[in-house]
Structures are given as C-alpha cells and as structure tokens.
C-alpha atoms as a PDB file:
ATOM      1  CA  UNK A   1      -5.094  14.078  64.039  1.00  0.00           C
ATOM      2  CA  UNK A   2      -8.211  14.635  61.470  1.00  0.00           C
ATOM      3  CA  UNK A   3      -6.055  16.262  59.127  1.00  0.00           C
ATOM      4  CA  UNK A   4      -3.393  14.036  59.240  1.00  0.00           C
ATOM      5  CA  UNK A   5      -6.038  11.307  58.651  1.00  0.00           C
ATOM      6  CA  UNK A   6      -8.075  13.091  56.007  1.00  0.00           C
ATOM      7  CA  UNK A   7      -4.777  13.728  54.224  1.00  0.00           C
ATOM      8  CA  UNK A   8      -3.604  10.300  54.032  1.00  0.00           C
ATOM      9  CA  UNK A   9      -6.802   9.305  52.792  1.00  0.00           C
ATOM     10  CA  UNK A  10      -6.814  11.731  50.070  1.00  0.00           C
ATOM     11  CA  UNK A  11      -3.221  11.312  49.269  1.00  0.00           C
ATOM     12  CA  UNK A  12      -4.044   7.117  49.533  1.00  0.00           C
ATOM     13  CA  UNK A  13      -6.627   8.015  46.620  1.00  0.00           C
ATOM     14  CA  UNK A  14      -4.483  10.230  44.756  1.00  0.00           C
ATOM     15  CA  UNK A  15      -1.939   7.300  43.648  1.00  0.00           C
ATOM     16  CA  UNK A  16      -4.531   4.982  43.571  1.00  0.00           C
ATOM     17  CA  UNK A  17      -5.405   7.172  41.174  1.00  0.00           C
ATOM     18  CA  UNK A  18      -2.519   7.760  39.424  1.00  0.00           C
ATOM     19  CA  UNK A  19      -1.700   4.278  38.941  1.00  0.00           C
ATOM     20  CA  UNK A  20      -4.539   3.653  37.351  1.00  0.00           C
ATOM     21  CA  UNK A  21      -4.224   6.544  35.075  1.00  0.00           C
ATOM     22  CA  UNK A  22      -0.807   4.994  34.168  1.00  0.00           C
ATOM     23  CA  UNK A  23      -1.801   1.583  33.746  1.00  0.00           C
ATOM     24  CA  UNK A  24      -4.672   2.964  31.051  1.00  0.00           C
ATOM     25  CA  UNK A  25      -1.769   5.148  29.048  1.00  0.00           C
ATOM     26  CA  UNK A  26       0.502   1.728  28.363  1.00  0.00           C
ATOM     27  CA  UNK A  27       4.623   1.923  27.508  1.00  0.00           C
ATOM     28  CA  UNK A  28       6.642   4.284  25.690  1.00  0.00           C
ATOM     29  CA  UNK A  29       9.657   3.103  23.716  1.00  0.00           C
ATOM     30  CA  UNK A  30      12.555   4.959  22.746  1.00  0.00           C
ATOM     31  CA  UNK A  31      15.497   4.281  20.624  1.00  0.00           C
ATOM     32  CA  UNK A  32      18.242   5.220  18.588  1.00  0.00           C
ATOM     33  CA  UNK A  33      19.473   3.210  15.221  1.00  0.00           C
ATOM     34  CA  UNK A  34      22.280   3.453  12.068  1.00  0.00           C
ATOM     35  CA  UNK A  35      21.333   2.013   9.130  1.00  0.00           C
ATOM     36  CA  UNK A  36      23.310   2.178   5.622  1.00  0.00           C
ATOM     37  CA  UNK A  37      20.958   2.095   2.359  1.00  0.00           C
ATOM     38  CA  UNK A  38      23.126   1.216  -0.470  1.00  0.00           C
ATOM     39  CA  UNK A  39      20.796   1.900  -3.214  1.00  0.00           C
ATOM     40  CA  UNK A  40      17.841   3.337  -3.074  1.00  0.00           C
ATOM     41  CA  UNK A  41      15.906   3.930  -6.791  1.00  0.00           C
ATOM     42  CA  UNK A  42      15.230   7.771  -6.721  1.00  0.00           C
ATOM     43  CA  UNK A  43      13.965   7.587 -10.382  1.00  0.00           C
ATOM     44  CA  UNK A  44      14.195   6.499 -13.947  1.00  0.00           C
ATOM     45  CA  UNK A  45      16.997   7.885 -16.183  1.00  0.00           C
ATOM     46  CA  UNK A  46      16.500   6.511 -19.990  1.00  0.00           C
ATOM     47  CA  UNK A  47      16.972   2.778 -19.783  1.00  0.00           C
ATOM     48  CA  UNK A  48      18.721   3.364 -16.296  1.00  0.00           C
ATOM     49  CA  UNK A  49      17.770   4.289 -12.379  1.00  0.00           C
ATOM     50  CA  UNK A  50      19.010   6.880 -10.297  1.00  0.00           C
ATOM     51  CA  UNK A  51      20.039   5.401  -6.770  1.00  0.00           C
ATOM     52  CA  UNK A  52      20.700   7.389  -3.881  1.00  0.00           C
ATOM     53  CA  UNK A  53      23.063   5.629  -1.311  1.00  0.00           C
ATOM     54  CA  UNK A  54      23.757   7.095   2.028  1.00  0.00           C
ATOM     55  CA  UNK A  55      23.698   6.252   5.838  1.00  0.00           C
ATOM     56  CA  UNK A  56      21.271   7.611   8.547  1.00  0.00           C
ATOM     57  CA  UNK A  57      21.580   7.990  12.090  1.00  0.00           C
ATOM     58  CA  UNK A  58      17.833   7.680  13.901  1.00  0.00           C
ATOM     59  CA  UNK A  59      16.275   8.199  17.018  1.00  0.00           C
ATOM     60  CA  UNK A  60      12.828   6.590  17.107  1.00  0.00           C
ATOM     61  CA  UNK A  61       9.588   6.816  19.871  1.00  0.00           C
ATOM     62  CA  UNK A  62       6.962   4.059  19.515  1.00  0.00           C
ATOM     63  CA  UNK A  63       4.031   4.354  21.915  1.00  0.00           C
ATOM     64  CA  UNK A  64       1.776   1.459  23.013  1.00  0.00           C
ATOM     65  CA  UNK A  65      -1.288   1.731  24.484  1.00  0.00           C
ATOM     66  CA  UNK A  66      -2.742  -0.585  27.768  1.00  0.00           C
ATOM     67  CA  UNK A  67      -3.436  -3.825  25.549  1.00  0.00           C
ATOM     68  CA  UNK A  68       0.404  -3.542  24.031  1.00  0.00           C
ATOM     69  CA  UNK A  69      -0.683  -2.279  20.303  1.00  0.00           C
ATOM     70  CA  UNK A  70       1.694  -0.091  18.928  1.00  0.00           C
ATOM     71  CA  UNK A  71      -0.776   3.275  18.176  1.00  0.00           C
ATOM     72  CA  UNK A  72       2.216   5.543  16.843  1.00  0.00           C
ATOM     73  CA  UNK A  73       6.217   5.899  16.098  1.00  0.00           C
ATOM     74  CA  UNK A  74       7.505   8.994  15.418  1.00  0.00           C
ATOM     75  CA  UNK A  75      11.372   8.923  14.332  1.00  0.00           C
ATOM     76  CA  UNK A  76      13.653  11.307  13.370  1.00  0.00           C
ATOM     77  CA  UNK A  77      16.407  10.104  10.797  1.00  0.00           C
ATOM     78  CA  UNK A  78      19.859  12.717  10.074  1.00  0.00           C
ATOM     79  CA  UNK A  79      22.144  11.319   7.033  1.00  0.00           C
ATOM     80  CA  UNK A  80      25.496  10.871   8.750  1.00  0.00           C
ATOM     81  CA  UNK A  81      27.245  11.047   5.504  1.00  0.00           C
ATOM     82  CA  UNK A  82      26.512  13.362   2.424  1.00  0.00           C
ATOM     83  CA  UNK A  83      24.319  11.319  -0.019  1.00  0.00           C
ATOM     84  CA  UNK A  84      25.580   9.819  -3.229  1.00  0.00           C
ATOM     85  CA  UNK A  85      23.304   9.934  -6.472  1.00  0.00           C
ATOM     86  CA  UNK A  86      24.617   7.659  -9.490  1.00  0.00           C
ATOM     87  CA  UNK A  87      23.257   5.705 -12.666  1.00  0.00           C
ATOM     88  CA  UNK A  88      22.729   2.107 -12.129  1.00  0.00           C
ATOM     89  CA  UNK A  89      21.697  -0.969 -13.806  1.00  0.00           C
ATOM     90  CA  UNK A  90      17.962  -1.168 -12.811  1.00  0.00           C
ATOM     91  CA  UNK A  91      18.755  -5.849 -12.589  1.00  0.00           C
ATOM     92  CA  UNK A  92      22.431  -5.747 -10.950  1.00  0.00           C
ATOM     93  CA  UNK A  93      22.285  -2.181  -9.138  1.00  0.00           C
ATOM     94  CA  UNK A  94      25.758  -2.037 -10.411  1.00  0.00           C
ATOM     95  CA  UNK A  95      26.959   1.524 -11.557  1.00  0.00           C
ATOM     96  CA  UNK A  96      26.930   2.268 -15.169  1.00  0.00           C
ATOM     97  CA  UNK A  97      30.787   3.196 -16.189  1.00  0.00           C
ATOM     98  CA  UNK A  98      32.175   6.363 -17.220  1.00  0.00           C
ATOM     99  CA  UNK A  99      28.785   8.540 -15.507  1.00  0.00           C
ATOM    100  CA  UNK A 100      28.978  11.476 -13.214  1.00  0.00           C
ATOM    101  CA  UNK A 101      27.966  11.096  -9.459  1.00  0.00           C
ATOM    102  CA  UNK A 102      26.392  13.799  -7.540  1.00  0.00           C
ATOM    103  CA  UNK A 103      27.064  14.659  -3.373  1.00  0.00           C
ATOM    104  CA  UNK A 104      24.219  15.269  -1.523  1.00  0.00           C
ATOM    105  CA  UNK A 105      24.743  17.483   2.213  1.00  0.00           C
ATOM    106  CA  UNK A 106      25.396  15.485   5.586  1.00  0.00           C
ATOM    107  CA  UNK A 107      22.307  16.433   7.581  1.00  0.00           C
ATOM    108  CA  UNK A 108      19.622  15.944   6.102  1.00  0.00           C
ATOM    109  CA  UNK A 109      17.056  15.526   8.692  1.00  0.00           C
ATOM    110  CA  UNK A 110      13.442  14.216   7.949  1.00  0.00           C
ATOM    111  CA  UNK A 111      10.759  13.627  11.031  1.00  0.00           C
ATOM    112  CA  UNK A 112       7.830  10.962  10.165  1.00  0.00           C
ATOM    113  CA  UNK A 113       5.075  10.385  12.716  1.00  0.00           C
ATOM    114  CA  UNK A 114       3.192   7.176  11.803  1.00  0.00           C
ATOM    115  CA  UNK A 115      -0.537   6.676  13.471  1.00  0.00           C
ATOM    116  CA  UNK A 116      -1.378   2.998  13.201  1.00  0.00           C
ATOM    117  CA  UNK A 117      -5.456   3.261  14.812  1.00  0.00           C
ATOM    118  CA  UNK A 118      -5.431   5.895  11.106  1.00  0.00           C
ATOM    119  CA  UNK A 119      -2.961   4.330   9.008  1.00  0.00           C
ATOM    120  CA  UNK A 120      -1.806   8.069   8.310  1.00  0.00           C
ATOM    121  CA  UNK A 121       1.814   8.985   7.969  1.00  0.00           C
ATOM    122  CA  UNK A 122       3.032  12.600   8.698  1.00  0.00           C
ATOM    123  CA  UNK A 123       6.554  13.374   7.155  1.00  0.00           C
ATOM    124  CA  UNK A 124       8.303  16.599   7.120  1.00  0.00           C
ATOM    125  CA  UNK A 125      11.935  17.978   7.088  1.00  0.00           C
ATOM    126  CA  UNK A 126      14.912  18.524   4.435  1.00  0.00           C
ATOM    127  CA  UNK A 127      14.936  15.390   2.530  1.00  0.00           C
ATOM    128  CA  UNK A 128      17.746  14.470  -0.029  1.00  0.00           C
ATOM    129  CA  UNK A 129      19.509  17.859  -0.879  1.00  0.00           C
ATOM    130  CA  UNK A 130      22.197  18.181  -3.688  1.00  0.00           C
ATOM    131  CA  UNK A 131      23.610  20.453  -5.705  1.00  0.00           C
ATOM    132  CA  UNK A 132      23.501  19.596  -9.651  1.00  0.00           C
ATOM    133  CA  UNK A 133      27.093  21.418 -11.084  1.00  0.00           C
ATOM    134  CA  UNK A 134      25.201  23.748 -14.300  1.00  0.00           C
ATOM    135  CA  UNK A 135      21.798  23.224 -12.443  1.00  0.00           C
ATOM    136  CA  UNK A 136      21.388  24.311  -8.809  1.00  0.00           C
ATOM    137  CA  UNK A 137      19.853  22.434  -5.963  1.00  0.00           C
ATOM    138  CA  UNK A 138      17.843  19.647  -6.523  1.00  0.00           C
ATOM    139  CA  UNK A 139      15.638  17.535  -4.636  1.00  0.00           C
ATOM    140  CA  UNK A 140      14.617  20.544  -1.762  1.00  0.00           C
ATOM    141  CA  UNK A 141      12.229  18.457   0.483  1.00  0.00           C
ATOM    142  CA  UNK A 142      11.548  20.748   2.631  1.00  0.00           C
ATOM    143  CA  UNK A 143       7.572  20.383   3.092  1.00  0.00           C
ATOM    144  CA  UNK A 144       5.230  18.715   4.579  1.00  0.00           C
ATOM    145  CA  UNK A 145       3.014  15.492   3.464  1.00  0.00           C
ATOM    146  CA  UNK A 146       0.442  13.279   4.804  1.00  0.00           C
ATOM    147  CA  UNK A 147       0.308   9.422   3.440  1.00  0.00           C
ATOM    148  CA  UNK A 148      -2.621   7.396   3.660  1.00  0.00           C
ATOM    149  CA  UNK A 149      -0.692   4.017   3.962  1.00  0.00           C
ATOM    150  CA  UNK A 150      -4.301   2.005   3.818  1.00  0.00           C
ATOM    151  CA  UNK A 151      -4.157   2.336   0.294  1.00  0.00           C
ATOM    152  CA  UNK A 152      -1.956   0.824  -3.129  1.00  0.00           C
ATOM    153  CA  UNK A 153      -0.255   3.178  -4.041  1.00  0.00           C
ATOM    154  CA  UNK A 154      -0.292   5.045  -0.894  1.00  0.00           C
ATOM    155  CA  UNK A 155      -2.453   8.078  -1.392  1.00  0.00           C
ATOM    156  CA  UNK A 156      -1.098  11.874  -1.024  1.00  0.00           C
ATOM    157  CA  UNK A 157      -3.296  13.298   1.494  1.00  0.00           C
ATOM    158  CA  UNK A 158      -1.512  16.770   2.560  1.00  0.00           C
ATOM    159  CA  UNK A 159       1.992  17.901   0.323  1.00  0.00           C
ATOM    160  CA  UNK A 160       2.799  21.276   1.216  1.00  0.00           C
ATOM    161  CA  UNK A 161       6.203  22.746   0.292  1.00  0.00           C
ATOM    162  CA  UNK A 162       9.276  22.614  -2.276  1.00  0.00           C
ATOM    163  CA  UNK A 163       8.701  19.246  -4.143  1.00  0.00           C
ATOM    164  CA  UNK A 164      10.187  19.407  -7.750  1.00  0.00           C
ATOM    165  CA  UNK A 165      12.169  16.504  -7.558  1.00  0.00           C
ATOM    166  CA  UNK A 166       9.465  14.769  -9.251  1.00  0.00           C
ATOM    167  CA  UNK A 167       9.625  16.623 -12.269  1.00  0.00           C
ATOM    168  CA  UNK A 168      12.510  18.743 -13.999  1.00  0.00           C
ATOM    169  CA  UNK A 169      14.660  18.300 -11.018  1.00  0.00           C
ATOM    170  CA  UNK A 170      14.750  14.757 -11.859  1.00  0.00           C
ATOM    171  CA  UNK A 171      15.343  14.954 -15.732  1.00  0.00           C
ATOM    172  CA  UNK A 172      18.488  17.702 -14.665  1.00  0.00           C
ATOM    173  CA  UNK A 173      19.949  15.182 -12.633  1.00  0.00           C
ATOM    174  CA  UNK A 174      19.504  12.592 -14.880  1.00  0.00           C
ATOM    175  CA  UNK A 175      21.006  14.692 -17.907  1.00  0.00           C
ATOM    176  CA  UNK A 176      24.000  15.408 -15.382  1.00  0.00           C
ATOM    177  CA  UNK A 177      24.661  11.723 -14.508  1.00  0.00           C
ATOM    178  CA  UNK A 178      25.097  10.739 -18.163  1.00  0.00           C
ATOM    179  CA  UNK A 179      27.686  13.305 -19.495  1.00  0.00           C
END
C-alpha cells in the first residue's frame, strides 16, 4: 500500500511537472501555403530588369514562446513549376517584345530559419537554377547565408557556397535575354 501511495505521489508530481514544463515552452504552428510571384526583379539588364516569375509550394513552422511572441519560423519553399526569367519594363513589368526567355528547373527547394529575439535569418538550399543556351547554369544557389535583418540594407553575415549570380552570371543572362 506504501508503494502504491509513494508512486502516485511521485507520478502526481511528475505531470504537475510536465505541465508546467509545457506551459513555459508556448505553441507550435505548422502550415503549408502556394503562392504565385509574377515578377520578381532578379537584376538590371541595360535600361531593363530581369524578372523571375514562378510558383512555390511551402510548408512553414512558427514557434511561440509562453507570452505568444513569435521567437522563430522556419519554412521550406519547392517551385512547383520551372521558373521563367524574361526582360521587362522596370514601370509596367510588361515584357519587352521580340527577347529570349529562359526555364529555370521545378524543384528548387530553399529552407530559411528566421530568429526574431536576433533578427538573424538563416537561408540555405538550391535557389533559382537555369540553364543559359551558349552559357551553362546560372544562378547555382546552393550555399548557405546568414542575414542580419536589423539593418538597411540587410547585412551579409555568413555566405558560404556557389553565388555568381551576382556577377557574370547575371550579365550572361542578360546578354541571352536580348538576342
């Protein structure tokens, strides 16, 4: 009868104590999404804009701690759709007749993890892949970079990896687009 007692007791204390290790940790969040982005400016080309336009399929986590602040989000976005790169008007976002377009690959996957109490974003994955026809591939992603989103422009904390879309990978696409 002792045991029984003494083991009620402790397991009596052992949710007590568990709930309030739950009610300190607050809520977790998940959720999937689709979202189309019709033109997104990738970069100057002359007196026009490269946009990318594709559609992404996410899956997003946001977690919350006991006062109901979000603290972080991590997401994971996959293009459902290859990407398409054109020349556009930088005031209408209209295409600009008689240019190429480029595909990108369906797939693309990119994983962010955003820390609010820091203001630090963590992105990594294969980000906006195509293949430029005379060229090769063109804007390989596939690193790693930390964003301080505290400051204007956000600062480059961390890039690690493949990242020459910036430069010449740029200007070829951008000599491709206008023939």
């Amino acid at each position: 009868m002792m045991r029984r007692c003494v083991l009620g007791v402790a397991i009596a204390v052992l949710i007590a104590g568990g709930v309030t290790f739950a009610q300190q940790q607050g809520r977790m969040d998940k959720y999937d999404f689709t979202f189309a982005v019709p033109h997104q400016p990738m970069g100057p080309c002359g007196d026009a804009v490269i946009y990318a336009t594709y559609e992404i399929d996410g899956k997003e986590m946001d977690r919350y701690d006991k006062r109901g602040q979000l603290i972080q989000a991590i997401a994971q976005y996959r293009t459902v759709q290859p990407t398409i790169y054109w020349l556009g008007n930088p005031s209408t976002f209209e295409r600009i007749p008689n240019t190429n377009v480029v595909m990108g690959v369906a797939g693309e996957v990119e994983i962010d993890r955003m820390d609010f109490a820091t203001g630090l974003l963590s992105a990594q994955g294969s980000v906006f892949q195509a293949t430029v026809p005379g060229y090769g591939r063109v804007f390989s992603e596939t690193g790693h970079g930390v964003m301080d989103m505290n400051t204007t422009p956000w600062a480059m904390l961390v890039n690690r990896g493949h990242n020459d879309y910036w430069e010449q990978d740029l200007a070829a696409l951008c000599d491709y687009l206008r023939r």
